[in-house]
C-alpha atoms as a PDB file:
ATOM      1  CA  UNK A   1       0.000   0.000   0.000  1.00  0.00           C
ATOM      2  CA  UNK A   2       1.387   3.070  -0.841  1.00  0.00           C
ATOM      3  CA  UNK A   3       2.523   5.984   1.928  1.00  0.00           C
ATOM      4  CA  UNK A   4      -0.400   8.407   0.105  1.00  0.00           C
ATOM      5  CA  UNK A   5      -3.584   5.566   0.672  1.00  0.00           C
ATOM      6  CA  UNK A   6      -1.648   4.753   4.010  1.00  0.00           C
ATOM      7  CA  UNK A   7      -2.043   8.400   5.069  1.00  0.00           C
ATOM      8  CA  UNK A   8      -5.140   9.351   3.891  1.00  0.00           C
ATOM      9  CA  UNK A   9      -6.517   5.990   5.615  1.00  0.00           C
ATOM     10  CA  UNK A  10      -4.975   7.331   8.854  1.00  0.00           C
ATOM     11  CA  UNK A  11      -5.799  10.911   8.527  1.00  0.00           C
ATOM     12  CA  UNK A  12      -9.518  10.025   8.258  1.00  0.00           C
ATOM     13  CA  UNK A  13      -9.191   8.033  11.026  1.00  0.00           C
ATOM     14  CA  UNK A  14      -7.119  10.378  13.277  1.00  0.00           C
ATOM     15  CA  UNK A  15      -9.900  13.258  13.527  1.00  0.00           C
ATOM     16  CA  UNK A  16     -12.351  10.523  13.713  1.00  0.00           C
ATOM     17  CA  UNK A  17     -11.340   8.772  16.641  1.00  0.00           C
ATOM     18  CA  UNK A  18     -10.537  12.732  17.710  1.00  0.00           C
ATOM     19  CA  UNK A  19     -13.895  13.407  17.783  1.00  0.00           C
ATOM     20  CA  UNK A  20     -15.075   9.833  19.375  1.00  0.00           C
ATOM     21  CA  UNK A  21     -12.860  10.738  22.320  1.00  0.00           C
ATOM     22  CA  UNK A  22     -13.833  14.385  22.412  1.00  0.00           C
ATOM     23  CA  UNK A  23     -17.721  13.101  23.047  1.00  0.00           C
ATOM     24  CA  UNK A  24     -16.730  10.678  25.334  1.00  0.00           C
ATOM     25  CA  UNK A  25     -14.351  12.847  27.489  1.00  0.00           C
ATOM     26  CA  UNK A  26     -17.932  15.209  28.170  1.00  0.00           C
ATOM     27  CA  UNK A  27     -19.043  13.359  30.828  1.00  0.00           C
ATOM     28  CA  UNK A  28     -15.328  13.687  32.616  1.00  0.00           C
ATOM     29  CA  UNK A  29     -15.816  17.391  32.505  1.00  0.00           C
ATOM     30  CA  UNK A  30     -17.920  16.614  35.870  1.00  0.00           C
ATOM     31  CA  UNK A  31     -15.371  14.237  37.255  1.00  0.00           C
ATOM     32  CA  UNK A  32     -12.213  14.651  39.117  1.00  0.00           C
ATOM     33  CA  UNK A  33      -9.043  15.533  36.767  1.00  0.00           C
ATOM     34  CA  UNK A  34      -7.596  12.141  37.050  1.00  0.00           C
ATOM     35  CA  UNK A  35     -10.807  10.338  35.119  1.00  0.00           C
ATOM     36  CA  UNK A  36      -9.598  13.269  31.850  1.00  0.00           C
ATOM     37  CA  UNK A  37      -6.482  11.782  31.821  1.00  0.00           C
ATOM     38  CA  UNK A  38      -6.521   8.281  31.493  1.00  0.00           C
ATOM     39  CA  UNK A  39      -8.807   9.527  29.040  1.00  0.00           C
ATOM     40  CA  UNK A  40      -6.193  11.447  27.101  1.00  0.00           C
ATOM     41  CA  UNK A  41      -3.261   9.031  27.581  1.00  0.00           C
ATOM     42  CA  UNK A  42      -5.676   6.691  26.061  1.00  0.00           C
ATOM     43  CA  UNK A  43      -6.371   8.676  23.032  1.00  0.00           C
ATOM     44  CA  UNK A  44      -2.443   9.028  22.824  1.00  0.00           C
ATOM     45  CA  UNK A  45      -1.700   5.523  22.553  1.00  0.00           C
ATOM     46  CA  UNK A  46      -4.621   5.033  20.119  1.00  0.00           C
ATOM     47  CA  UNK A  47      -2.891   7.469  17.831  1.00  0.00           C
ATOM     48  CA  UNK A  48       0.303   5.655  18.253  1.00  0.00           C
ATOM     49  CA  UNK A  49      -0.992   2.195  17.650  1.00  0.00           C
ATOM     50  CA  UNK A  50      -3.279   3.594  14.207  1.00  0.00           C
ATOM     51  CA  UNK A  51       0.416   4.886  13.145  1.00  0.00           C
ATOM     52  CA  UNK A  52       2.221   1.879  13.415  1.00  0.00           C
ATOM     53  CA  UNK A  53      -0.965  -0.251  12.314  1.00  0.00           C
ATOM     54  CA  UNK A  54      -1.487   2.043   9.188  1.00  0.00           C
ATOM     55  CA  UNK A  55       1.325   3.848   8.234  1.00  0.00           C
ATOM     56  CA  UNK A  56       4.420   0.971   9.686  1.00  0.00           C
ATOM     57  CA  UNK A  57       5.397   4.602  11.624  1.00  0.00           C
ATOM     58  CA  UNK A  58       7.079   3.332  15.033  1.00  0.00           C
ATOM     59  CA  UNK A  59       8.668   5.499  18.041  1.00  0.00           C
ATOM     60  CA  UNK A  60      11.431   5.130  20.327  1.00  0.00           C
ATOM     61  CA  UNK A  61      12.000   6.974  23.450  1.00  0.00           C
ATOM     62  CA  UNK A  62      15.900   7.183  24.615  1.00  0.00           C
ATOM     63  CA  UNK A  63      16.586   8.320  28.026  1.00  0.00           C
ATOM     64  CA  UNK A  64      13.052   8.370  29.943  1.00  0.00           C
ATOM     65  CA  UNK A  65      15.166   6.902  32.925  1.00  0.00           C
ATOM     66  CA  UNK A  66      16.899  10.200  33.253  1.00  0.00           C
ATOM     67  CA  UNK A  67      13.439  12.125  33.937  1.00  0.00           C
ATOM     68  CA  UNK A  68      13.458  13.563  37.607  1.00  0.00           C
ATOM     69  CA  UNK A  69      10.599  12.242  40.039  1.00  0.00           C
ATOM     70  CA  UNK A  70       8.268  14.923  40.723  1.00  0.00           C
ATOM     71  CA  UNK A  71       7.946  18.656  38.953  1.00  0.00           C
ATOM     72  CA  UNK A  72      10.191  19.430  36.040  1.00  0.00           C
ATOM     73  CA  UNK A  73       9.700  21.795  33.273  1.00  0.00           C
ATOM     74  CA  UNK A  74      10.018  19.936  29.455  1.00  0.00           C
ATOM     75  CA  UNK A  75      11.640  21.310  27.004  1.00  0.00           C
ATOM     76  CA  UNK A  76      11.051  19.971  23.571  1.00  0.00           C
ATOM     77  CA  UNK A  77      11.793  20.367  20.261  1.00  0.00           C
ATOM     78  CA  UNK A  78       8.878  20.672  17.625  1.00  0.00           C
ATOM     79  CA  UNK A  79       8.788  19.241  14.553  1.00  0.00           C
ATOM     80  CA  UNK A  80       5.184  18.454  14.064  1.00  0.00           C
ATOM     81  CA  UNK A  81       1.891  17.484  15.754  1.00  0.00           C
ATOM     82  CA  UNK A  82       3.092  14.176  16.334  1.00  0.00           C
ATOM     83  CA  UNK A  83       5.112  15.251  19.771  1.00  0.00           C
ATOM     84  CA  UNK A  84       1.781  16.844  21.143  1.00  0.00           C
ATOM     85  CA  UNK A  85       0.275  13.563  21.982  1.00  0.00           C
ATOM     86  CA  UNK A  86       3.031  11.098  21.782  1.00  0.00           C
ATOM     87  CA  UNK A  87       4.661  13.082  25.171  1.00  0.00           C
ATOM     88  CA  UNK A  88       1.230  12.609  26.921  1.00  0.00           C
ATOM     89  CA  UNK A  89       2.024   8.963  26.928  1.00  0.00           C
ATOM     90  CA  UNK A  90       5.641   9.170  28.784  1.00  0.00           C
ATOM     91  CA  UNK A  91       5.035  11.800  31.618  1.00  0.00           C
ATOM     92  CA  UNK A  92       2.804  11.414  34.467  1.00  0.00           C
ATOM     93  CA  UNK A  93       1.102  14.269  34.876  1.00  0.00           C
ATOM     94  CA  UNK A  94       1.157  17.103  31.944  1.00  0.00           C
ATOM     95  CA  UNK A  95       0.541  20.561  31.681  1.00  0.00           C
ATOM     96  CA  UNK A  96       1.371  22.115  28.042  1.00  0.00           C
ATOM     97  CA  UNK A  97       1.589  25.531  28.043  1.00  0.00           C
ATOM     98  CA  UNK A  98      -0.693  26.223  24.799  1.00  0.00           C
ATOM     99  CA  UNK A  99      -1.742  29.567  22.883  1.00  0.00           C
ATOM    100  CA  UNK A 100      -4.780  30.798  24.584  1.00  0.00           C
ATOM    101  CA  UNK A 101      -7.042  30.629  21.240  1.00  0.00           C
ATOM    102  CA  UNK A 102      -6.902  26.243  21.616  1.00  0.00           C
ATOM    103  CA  UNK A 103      -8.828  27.256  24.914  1.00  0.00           C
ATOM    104  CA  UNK A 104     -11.790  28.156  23.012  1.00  0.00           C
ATOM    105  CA  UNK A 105     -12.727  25.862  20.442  1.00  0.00           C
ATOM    106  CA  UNK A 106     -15.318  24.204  21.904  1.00  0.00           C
ATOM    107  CA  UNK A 107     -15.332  20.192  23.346  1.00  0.00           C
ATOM    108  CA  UNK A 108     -11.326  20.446  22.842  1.00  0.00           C
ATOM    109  CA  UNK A 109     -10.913  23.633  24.395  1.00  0.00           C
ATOM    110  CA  UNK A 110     -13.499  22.483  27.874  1.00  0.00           C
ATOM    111  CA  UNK A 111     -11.123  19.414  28.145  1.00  0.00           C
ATOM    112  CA  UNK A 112      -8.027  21.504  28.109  1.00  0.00           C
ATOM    113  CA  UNK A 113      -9.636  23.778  30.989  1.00  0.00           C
ATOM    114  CA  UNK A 114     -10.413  20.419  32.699  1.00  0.00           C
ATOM    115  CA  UNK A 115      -7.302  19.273  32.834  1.00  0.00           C
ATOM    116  CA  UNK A 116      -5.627  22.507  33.992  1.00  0.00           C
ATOM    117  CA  UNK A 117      -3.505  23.302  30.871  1.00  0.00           C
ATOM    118  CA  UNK A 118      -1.787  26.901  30.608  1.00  0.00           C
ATOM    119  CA  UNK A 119      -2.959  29.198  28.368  1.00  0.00           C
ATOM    120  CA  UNK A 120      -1.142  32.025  26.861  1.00  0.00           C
ATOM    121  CA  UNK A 121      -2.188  35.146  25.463  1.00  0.00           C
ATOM    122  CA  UNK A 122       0.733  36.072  22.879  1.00  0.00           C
ATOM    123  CA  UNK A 123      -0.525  39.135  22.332  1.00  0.00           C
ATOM    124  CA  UNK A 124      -0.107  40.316  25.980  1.00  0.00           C
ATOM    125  CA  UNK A 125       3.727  39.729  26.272  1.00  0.00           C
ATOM    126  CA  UNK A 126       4.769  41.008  29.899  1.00  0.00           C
ATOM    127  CA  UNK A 127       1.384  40.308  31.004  1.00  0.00           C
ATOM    128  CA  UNK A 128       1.768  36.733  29.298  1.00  0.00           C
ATOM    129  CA  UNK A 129       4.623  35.719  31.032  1.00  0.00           C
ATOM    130  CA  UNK A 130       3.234  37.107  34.100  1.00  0.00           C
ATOM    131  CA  UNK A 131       0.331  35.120  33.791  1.00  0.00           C
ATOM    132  CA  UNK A 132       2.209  31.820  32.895  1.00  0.00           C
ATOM    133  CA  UNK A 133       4.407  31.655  35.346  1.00  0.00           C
ATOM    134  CA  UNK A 134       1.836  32.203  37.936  1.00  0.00           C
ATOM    135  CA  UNK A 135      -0.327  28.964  36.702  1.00  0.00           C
ATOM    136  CA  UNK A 136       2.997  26.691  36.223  1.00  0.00           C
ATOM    137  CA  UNK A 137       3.916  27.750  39.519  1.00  0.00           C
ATOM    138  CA  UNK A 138       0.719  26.337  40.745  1.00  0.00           C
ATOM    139  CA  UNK A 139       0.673  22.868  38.637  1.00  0.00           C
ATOM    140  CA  UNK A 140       4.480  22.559  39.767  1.00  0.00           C
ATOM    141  CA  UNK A 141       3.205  22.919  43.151  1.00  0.00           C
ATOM    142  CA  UNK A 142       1.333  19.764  42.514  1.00  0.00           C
ATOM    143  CA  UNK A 143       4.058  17.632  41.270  1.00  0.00           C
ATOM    144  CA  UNK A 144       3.084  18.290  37.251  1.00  0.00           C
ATOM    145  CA  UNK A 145       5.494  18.021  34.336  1.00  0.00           C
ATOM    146  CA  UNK A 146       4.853  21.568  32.890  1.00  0.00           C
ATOM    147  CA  UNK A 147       5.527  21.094  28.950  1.00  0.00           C
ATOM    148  CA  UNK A 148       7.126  23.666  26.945  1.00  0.00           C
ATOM    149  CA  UNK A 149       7.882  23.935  22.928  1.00  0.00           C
ATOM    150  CA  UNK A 150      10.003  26.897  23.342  1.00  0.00           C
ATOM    151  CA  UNK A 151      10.368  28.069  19.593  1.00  0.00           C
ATOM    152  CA  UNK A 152       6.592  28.840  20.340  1.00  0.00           C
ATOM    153  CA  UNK A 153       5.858  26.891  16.808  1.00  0.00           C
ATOM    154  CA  UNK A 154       6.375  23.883  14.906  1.00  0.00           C
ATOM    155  CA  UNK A 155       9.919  23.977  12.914  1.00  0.00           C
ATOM    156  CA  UNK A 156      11.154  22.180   9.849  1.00  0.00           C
ATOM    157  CA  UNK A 157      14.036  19.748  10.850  1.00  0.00           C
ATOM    158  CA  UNK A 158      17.000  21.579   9.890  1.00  0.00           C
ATOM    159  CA  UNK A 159      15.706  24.954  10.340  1.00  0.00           C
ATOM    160  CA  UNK A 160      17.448  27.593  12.343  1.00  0.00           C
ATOM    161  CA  UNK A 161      16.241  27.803  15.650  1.00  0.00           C
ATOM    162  CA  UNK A 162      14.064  30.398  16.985  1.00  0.00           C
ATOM    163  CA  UNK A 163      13.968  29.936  20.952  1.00  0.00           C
ATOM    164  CA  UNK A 164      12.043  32.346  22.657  1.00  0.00           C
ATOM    165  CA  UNK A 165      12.463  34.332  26.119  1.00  0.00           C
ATOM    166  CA  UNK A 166       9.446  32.069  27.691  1.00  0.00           C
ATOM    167  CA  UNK A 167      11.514  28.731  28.642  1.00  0.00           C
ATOM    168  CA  UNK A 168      14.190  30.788  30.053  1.00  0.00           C
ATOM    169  CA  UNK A 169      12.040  33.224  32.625  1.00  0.00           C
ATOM    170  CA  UNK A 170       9.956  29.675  33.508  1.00  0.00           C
ATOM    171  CA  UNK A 171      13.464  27.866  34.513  1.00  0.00           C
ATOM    172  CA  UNK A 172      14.212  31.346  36.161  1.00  0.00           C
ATOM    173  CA  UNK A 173      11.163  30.930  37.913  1.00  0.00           C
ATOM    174  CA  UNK A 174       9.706  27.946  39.019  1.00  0.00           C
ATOM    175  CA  UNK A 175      13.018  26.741  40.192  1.00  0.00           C
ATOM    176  CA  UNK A 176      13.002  23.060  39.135  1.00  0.00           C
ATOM    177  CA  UNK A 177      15.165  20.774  36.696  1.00  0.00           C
ATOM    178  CA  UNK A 178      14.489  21.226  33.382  1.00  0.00           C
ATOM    179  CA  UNK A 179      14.360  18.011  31.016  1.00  0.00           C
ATOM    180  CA  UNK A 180      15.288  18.659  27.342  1.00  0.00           C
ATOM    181  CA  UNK A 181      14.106  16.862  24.593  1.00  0.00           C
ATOM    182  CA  UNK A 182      15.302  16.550  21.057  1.00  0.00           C
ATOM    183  CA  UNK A 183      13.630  14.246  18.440  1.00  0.00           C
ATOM    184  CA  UNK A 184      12.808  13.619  14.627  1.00  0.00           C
ATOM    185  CA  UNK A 185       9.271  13.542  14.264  1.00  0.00           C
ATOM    186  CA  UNK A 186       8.899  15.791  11.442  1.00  0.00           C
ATOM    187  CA  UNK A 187      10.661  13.729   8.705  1.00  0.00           C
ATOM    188  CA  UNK A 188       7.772  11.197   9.067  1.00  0.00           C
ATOM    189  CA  UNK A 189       4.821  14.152   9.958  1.00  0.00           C
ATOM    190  CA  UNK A 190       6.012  16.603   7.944  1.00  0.00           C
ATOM    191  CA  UNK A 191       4.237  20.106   8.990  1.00  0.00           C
ATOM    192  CA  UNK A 192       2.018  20.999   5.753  1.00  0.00           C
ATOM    193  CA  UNK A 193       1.458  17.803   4.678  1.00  0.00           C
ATOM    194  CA  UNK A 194      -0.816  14.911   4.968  1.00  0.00           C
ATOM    195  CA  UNK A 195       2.135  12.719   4.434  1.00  0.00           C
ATOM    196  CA  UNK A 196       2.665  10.097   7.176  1.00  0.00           C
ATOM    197  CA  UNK A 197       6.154   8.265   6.185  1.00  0.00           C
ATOM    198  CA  UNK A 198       7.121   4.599   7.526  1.00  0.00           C
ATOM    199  CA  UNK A 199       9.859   3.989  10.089  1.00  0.00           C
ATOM    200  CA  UNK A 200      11.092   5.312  13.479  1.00  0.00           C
ATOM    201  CA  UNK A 201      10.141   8.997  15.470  1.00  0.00           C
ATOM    202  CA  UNK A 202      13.219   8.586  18.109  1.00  0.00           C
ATOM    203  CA  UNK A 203      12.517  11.368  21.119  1.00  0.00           C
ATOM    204  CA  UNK A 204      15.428  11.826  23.449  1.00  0.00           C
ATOM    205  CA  UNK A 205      15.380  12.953  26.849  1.00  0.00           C
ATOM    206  CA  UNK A 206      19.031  14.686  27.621  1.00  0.00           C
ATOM    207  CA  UNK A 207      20.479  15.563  31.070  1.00  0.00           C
ATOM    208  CA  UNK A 208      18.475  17.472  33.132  1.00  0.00           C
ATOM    209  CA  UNK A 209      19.225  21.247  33.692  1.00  0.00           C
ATOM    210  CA  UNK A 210      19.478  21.626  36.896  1.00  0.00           C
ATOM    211  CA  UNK A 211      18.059  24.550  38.814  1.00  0.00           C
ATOM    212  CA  UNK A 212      20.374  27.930  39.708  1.00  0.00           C
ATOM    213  CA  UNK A 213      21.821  28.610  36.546  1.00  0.00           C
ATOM    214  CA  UNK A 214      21.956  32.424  35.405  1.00  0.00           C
ATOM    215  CA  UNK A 215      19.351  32.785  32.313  1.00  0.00           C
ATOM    216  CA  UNK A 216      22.150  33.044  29.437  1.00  0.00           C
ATOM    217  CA  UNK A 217      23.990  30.313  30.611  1.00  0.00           C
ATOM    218  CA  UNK A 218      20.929  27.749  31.226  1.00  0.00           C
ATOM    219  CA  UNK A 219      19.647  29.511  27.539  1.00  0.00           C
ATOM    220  CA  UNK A 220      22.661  28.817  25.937  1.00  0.00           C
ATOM    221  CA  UNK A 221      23.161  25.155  27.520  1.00  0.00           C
ATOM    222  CA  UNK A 222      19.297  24.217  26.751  1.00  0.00           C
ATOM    223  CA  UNK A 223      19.926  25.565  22.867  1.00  0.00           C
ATOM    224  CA  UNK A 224      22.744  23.936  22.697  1.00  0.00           C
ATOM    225  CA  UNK A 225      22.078  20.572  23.660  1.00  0.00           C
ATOM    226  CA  UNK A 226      18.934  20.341  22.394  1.00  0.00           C
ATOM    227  CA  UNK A 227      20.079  21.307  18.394  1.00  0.00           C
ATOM    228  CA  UNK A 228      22.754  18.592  18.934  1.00  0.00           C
ATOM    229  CA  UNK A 229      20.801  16.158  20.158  1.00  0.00           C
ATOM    230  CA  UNK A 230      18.509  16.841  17.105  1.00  0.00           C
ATOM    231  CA  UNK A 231      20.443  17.391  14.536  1.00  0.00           C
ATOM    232  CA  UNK A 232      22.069  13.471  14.953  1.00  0.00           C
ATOM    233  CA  UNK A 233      18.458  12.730  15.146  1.00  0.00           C
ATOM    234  CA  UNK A 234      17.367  13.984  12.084  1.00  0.00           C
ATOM    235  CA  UNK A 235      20.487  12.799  10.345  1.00  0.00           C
ATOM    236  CA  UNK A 236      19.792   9.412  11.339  1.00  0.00           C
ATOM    237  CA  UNK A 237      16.493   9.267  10.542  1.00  0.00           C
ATOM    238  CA  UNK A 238      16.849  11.088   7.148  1.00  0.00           C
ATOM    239  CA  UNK A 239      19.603   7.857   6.662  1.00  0.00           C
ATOM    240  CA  UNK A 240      16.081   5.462   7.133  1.00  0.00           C
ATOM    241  CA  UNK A 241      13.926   7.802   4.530  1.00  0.00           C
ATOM    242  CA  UNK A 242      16.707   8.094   1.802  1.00  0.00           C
ATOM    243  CA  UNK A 243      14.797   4.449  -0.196  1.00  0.00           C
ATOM    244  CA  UNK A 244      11.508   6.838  -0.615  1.00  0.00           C
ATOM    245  CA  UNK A 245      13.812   9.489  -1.821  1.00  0.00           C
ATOM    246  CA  UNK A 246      10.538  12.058  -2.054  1.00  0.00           C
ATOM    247  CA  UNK A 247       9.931  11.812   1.894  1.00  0.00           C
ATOM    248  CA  UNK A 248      13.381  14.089   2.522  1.00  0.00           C
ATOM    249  CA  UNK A 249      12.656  16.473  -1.311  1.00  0.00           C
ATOM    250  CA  UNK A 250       9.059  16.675   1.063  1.00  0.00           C
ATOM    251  CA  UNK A 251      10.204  17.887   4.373  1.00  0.00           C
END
């Protein structure tokens, strides 16, 4: 079957099963927060298993031994929309700090309330941060992973990187380790495309970052490490696409 019937098989599938889990997640709206999020983890690992099922598209997480017990704040590269569910399934307890328009659309935007994600208004800037902080102080306080894309966007592998203030005044802040995490997921979910390519996401989880550093040192250290980390990622897996030849020409 070929990667464009596998995708659009999968595709079709993905928002459907989106939309199953949306309805059924309604009636957790009234329930504590813990009953939402075996919901969610479940929906990850739905979309995981449909990937490897339909499009032979596997993942491999290096280094989850080396993620602190307790509150961190997760740094991670982003590559495509794959790496918004897929970490759902490794960490306990999540919060993704998220634009603060995803908080409206309605059934998605209820469960993200529910589950006490952070919203951020972009357009408010010193407010923003303000505001951030405040709510990741509180879900650190509870022993939540607080997740973080901090180029603010998804980025082509092998793009130059655009970090942004945010991940630096949060490890300023909240005064926990901070886990990086480099990976490879868009060679196989390109951003743009309805593409889904066969073979292996690989996620890794670096050293943590520990707490006390001054902000251009832990900014430089995070960039750093993470880019790395990434580029040997997306070399390798670029390696494993070269037989399709148009799956590199496409991201």
């Amino acid at each position: 079957m070929s990667v464009i019937i596998r995708s659009v098989i999968f595709n079709l599938l993905f928002y459907l099963v989106l939309f199953i889990y949306l309805i059924v997640a309604l009636p957790t709206l009234l329930l504590p927060r813990g009953a939402l999020l075996w919901l969610v983890k479940s929906w990850a690992q739905t979309n995981l298993w449909m990937l490897r099922v339909i499009c032979d598209l596997r993942y491999d997480f290096i280094g989850l031994e080396k993620v602190p017990a307790g509150a961190v704040l997760v740094s991670s590269k982003h590559q495509s929309l794959w790496e918004t569910f897929a970490l759902i399934s490794v960490f306990s307890d999540p919060a993704y700090i998220l634009k603060r328009e995803l908080m409206w659309i309605p059934f998605f935007g209820w469960c993200a309330w529910k589950a006490d994600m952070i919203p951020v208004n972009r357009g408010a800037r010193s407010q923003a941060l303000a505001d951030m902080t405040e709510l990741a102080k509180v879900e650190t306080g509870r022993g939540r992973q607080i997740i973080i894309f901090p180029e603010g966007t998804r980025r082509a592998p092998g793009a130059e990187p655009k970090y942004k203030f945010g991940v630096v005044h949060l490890y300023n802040e909240l005064g926990v380790p901070c886990v990086p995490v480099a990976l490879n997921s868009g060679l196989f979910w390109p951003r743009r495309s309805f593409r889904r390519y066969p073979g292996t996401v690989r996620v890794e989880i670096l050293d943590p970052i520990a707490p006390g550093l001054d902000k251009a040192e832990f900014a430089a250290r995070l960039q750093n490490d993470v880019e790395a980390a990434t580029a040997r990622l997306v070399e390798r897996g670029r390696r494993e696409l070269a037989p399709l030849g148009e799956a590199v020409r496409a991201t």
